[in-house]
PDB file of N, CA and C in Angstrom:
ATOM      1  N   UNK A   1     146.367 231.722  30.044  1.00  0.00           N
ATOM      2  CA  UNK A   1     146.261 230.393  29.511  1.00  0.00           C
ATOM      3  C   UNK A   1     144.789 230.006  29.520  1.00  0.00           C
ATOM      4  N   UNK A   2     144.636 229.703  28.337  1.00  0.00           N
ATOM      5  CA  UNK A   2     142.749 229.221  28.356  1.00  0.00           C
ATOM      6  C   UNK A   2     142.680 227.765  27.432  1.00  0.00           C
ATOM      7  N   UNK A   3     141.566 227.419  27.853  1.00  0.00           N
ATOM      8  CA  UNK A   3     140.956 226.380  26.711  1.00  0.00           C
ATOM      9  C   UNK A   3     140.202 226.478  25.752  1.00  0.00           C
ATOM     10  N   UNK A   4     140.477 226.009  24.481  1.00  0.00           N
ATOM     11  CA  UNK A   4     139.755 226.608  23.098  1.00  0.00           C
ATOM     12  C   UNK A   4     138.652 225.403  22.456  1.00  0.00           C
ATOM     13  N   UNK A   5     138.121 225.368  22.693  1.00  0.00           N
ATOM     14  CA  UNK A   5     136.829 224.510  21.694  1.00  0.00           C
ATOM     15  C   UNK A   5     136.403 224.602  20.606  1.00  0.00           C
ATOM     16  N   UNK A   6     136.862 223.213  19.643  1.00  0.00           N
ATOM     17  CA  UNK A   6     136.650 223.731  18.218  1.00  0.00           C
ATOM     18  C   UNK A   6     135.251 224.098  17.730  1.00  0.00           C
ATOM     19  N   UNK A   7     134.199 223.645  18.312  1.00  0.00           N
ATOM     20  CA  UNK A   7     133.220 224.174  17.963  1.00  0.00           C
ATOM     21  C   UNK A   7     132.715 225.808  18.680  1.00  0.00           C
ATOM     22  N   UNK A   8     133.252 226.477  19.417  1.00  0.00           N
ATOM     23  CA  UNK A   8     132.985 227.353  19.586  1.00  0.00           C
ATOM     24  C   UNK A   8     133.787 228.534  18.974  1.00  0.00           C
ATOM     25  N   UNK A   9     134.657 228.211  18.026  1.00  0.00           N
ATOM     26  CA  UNK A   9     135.856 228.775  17.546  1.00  0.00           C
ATOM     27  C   UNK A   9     135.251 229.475  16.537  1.00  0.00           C
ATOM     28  N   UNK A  10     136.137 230.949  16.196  1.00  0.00           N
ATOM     29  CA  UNK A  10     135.631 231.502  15.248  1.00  0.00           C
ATOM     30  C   UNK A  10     136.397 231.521  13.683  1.00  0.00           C
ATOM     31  N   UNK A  11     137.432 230.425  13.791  1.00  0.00           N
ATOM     32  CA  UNK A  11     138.410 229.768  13.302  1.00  0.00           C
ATOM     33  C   UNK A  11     138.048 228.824  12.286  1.00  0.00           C
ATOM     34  N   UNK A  12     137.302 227.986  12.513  1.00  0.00           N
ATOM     35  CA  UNK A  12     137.208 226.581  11.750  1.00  0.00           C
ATOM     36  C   UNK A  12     137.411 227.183  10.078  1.00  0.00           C
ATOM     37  N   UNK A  13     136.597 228.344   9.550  1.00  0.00           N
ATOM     38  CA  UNK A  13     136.911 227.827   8.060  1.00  0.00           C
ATOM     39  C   UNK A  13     137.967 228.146   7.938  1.00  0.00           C
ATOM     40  N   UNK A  14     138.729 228.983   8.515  1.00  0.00           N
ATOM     41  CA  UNK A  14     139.984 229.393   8.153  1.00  0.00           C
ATOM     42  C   UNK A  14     141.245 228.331   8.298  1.00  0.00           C
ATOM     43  N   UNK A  15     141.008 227.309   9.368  1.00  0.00           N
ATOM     44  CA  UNK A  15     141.871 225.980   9.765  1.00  0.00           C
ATOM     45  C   UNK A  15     141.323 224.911   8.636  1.00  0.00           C
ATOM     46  N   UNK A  16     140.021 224.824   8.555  1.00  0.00           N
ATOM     47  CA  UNK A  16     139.793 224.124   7.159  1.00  0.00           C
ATOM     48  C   UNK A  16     140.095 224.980   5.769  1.00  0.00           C
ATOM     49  N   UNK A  17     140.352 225.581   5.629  1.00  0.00           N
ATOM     50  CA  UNK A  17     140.803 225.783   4.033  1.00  0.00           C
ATOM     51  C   UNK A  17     142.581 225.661   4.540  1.00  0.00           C
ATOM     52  N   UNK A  18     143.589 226.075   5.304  1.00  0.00           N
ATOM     53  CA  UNK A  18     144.696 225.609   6.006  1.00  0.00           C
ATOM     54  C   UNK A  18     145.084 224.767   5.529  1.00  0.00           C
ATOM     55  N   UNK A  19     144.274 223.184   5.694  1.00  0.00           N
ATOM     56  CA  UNK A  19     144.479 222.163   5.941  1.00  0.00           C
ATOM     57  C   UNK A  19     144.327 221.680   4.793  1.00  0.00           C
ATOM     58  N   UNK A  20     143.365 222.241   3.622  1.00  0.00           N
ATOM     59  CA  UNK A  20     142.907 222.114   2.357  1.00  0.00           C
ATOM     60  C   UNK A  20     144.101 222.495   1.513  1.00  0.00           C
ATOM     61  N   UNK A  21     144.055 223.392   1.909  1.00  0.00           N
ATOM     62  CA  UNK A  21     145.753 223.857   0.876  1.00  0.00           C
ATOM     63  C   UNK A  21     147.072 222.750   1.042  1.00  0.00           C
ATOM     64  N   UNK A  22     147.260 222.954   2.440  1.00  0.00           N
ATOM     65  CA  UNK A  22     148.414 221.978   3.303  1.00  0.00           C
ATOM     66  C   UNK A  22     148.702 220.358   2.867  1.00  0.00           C
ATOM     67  N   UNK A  23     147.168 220.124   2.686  1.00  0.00           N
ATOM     68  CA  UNK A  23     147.213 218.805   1.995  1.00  0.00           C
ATOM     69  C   UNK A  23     146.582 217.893   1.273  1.00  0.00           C
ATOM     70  N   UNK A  24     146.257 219.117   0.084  1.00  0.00           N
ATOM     71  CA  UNK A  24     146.039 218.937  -1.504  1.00  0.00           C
ATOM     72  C   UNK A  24     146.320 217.678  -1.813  1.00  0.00           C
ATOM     73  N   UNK A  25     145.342 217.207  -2.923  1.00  0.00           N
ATOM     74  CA  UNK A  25     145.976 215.739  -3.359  1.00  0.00           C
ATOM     75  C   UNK A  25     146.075 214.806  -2.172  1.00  0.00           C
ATOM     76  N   UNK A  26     145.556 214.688  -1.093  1.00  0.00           N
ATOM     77  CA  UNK A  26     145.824 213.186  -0.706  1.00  0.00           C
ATOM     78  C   UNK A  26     144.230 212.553  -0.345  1.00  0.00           C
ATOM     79  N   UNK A  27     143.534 212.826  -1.674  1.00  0.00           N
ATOM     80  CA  UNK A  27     142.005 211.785  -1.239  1.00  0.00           C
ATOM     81  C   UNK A  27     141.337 212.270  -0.658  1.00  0.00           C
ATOM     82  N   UNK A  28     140.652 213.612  -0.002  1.00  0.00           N
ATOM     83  CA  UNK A  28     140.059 214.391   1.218  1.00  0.00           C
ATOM     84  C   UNK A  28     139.391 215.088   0.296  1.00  0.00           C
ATOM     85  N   UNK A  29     138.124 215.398   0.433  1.00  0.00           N
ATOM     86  CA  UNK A  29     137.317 216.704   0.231  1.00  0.00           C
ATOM     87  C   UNK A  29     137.300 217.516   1.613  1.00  0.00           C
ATOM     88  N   UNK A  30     136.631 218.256   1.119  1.00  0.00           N
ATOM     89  CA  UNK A  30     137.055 219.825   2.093  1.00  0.00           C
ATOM     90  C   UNK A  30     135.954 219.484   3.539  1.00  0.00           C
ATOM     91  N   UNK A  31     135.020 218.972   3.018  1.00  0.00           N
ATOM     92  CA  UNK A  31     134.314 218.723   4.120  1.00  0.00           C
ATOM     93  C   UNK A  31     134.643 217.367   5.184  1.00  0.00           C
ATOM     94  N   UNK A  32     135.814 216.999   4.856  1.00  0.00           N
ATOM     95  CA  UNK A  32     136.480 215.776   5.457  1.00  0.00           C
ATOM     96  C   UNK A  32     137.449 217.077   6.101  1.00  0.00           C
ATOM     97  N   UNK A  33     138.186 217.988   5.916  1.00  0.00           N
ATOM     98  CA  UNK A  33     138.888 218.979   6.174  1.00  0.00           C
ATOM     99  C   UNK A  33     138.188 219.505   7.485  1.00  0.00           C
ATOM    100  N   UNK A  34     136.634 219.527   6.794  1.00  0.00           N
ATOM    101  CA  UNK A  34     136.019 220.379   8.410  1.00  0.00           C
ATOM    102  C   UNK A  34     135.742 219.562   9.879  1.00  0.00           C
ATOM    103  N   UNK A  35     135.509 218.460   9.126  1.00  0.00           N
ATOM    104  CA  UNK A  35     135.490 217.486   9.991  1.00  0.00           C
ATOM    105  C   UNK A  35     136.599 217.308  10.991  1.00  0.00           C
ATOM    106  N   UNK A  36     137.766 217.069   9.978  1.00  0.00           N
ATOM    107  CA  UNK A  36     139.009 216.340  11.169  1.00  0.00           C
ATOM    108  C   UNK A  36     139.204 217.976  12.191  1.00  0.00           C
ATOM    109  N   UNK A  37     138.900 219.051  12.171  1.00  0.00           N
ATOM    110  CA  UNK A  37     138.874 220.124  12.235  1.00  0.00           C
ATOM    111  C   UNK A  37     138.009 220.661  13.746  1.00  0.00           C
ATOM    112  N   UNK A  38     136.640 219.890  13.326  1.00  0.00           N
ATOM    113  CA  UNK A  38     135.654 220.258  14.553  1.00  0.00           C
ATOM    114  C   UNK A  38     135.856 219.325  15.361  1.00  0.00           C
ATOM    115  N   UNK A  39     136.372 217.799  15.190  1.00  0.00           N
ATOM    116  CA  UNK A  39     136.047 216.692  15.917  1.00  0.00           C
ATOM    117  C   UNK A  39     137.671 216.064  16.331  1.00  0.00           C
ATOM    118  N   UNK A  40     138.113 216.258  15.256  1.00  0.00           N
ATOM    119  CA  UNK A  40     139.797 215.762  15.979  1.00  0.00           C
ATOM    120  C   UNK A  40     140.460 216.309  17.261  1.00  0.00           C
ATOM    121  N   UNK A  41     140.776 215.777  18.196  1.00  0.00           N
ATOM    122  CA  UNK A  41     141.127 217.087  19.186  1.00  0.00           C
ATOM    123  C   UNK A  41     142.566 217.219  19.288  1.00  0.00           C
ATOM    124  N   UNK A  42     143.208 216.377  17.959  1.00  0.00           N
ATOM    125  CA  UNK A  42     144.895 216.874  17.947  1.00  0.00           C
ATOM    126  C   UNK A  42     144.865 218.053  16.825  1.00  0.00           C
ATOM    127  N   UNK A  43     144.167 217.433  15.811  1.00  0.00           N
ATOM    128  CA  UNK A  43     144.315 218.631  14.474  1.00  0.00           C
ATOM    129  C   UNK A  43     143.572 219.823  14.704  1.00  0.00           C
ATOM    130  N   UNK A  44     142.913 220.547  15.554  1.00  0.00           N
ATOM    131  CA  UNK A  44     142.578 222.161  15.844  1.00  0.00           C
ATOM    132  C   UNK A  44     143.116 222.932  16.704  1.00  0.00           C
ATOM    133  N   UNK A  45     144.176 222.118  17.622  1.00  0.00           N
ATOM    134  CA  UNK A  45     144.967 222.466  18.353  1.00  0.00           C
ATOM    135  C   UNK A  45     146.137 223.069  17.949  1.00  0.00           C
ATOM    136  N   UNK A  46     146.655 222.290  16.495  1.00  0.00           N
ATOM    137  CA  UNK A  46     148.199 222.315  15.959  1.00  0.00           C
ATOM    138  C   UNK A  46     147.526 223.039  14.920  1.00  0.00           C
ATOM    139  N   UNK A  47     146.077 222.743  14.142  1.00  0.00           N
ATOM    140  CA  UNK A  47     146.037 223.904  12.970  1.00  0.00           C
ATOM    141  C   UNK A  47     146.271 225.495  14.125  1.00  0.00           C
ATOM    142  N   UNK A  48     145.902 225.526  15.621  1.00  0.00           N
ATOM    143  CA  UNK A  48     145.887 226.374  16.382  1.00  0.00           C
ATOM    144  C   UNK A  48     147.311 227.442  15.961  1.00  0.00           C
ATOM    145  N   UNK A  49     148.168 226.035  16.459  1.00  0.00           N
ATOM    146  CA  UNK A  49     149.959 226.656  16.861  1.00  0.00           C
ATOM    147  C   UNK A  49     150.299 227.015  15.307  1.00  0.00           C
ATOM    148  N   UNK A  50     149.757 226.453  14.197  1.00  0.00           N
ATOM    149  CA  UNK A  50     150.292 226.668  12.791  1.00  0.00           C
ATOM    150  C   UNK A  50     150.536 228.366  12.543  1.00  0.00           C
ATOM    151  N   UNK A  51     149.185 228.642  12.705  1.00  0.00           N
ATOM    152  CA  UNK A  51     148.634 229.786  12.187  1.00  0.00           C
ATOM    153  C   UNK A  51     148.717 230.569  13.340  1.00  0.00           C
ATOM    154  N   UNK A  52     149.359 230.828  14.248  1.00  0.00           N
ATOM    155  CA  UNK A  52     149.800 231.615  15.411  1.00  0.00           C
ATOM    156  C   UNK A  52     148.661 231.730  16.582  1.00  0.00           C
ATOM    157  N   UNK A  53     148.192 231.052  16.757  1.00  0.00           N
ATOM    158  CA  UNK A  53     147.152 231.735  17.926  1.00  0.00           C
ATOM    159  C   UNK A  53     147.037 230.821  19.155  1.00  0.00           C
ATOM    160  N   UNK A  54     148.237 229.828  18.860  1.00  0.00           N
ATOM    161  CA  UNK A  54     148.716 229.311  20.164  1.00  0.00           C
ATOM    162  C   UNK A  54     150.243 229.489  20.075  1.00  0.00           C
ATOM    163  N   UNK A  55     150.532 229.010  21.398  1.00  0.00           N
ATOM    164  CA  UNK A  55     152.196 229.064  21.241  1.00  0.00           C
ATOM    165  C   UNK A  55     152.596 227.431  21.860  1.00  0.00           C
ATOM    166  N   UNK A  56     151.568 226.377  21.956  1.00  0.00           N
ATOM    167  CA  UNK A  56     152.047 225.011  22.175  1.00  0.00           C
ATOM    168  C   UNK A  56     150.794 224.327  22.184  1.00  0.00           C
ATOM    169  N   UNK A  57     150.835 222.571  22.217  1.00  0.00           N
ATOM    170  CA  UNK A  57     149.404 221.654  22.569  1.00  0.00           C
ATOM    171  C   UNK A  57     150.243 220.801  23.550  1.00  0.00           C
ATOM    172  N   UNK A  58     149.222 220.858  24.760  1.00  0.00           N
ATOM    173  CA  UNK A  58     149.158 219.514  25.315  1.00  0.00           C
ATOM    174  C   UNK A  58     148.183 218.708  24.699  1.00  0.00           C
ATOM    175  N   UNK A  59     148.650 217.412  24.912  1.00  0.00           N
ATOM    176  CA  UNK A  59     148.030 216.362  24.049  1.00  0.00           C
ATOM    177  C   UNK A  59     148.587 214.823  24.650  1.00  0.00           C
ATOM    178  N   UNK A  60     148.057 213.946  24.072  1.00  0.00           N
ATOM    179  CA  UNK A  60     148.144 212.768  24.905  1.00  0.00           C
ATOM    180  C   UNK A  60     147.823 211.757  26.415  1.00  0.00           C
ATOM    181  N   UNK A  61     146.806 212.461  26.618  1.00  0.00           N
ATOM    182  CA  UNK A  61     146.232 211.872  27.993  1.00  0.00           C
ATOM    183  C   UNK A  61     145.704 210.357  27.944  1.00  0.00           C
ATOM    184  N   UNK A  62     144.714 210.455  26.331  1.00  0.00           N
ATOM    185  CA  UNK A  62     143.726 209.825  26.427  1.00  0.00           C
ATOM    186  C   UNK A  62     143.989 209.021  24.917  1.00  0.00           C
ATOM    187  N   UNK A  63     145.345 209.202  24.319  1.00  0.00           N
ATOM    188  CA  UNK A  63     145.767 208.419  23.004  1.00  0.00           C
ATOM    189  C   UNK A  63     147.570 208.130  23.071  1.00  0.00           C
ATOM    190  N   UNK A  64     147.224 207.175  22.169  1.00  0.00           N
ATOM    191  CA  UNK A  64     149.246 206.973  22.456  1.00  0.00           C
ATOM    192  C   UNK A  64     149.604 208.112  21.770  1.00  0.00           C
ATOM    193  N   UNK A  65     151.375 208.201  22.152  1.00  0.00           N
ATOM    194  CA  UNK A  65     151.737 208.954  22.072  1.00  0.00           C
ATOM    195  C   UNK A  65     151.981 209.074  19.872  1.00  0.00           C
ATOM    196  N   UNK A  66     152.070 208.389  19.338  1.00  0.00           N
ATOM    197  CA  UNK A  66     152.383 208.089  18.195  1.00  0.00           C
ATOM    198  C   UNK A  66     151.201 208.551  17.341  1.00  0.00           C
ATOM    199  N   UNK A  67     149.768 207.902  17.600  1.00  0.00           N
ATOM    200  CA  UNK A  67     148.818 208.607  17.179  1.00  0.00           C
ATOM    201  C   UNK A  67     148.916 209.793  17.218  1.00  0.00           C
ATOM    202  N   UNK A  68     149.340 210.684  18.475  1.00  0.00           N
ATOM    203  CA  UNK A  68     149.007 212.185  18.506  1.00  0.00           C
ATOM    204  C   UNK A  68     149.938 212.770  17.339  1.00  0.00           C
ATOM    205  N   UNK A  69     151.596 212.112  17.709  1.00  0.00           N
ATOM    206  CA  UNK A  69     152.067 212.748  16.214  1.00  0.00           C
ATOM    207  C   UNK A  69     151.837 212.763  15.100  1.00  0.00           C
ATOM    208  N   UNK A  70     151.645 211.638  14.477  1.00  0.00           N
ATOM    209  CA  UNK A  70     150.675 211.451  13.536  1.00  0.00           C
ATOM    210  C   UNK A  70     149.958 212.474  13.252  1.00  0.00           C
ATOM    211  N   UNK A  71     148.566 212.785  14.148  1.00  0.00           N
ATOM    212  CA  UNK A  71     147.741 213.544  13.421  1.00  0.00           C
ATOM    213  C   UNK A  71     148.694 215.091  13.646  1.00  0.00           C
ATOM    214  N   UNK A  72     149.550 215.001  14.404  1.00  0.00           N
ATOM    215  CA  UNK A  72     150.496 216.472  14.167  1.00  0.00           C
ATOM    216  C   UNK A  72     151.568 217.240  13.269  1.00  0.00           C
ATOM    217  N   UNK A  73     152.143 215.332  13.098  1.00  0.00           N
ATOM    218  CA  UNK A  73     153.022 215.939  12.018  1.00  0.00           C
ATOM    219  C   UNK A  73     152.259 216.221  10.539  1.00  0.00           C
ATOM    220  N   UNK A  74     151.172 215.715  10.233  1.00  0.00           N
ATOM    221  CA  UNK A  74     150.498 216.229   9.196  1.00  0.00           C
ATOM    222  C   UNK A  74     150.290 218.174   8.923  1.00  0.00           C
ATOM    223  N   UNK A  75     150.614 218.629  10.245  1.00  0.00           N
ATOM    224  CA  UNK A  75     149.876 220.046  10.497  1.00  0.00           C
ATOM    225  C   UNK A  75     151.271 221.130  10.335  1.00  0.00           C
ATOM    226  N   UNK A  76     152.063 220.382  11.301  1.00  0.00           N
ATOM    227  CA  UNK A  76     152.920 221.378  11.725  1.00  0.00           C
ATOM    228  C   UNK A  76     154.777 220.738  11.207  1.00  0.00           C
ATOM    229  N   UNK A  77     155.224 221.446  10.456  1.00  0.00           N
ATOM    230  CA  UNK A  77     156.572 220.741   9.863  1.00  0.00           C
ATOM    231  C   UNK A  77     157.670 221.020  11.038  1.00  0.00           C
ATOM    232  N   UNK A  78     158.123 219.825  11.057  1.00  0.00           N
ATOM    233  CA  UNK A  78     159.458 219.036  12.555  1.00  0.00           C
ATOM    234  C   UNK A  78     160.550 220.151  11.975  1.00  0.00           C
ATOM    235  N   UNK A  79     161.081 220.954  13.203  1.00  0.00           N
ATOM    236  CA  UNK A  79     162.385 221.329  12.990  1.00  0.00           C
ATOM    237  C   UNK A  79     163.534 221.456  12.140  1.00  0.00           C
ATOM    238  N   UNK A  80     163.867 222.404  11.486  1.00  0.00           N
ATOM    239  CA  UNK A  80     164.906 221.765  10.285  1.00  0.00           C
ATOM    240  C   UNK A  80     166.130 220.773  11.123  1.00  0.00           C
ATOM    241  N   UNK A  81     166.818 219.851  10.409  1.00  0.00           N
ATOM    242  CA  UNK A  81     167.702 219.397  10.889  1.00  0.00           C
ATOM    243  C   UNK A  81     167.348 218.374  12.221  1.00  0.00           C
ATOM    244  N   UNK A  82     165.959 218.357  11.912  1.00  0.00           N
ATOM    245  CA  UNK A  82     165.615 217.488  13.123  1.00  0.00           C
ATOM    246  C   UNK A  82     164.892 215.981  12.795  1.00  0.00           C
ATOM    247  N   UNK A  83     165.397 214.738  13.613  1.00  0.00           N
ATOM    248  CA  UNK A  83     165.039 213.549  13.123  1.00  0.00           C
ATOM    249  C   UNK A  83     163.207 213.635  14.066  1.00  0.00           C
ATOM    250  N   UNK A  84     162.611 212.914  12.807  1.00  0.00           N
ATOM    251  CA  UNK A  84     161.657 212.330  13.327  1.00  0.00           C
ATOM    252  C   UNK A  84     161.133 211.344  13.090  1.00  0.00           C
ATOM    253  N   UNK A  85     160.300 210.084  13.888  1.00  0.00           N
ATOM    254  CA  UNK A  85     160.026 209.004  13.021  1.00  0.00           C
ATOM    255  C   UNK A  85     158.439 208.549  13.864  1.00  0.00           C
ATOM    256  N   UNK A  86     157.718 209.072  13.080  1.00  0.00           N
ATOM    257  CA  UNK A  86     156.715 208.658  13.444  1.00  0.00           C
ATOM    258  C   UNK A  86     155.587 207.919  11.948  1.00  0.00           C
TER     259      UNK A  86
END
């Protein structure tokens, strides 16, 4: 178990173009992509678990809990058959 830092990651363009594809069309240039990417500390975690190179995020210490989904459910799609309401 380790801790990953988005700026030390050898990841970022690959989680920014991810995120570019993922969510086309909603007002973002790509460099808004790299951004939420290096500096968000929910969205490099879950672009993390997306793309396999985690297997979970802790999250929520230091934000409500609603924010964190938020910036999660953007990343990672809820369970089939599963309610969510954030």
């Amino acid at each position: 178990m380790g801790i990953r830092l988005a700026p030390l990651s050898g990841n970022n363009e690959k989680y920014s173009n991810f995120l570019y594809v993922r969510l086309q069309r909603s007002g973002l240039l790509f460099r808004d992509f790299q951004r939420m990417v290096n500096q968000n500390r929910n969205v490099f975690p879950a672009c993390t678990v997306a793309n396999g190179g985690a297997d979970a995020v802790v999250t929520g210490l230091t934000r409500s809990t609603t924010s964190c989904l938020k910036d999660i459910a953007n990343i990672i799609d809820p369970a089939p058959n599963k309610f969510t309401s954030v």
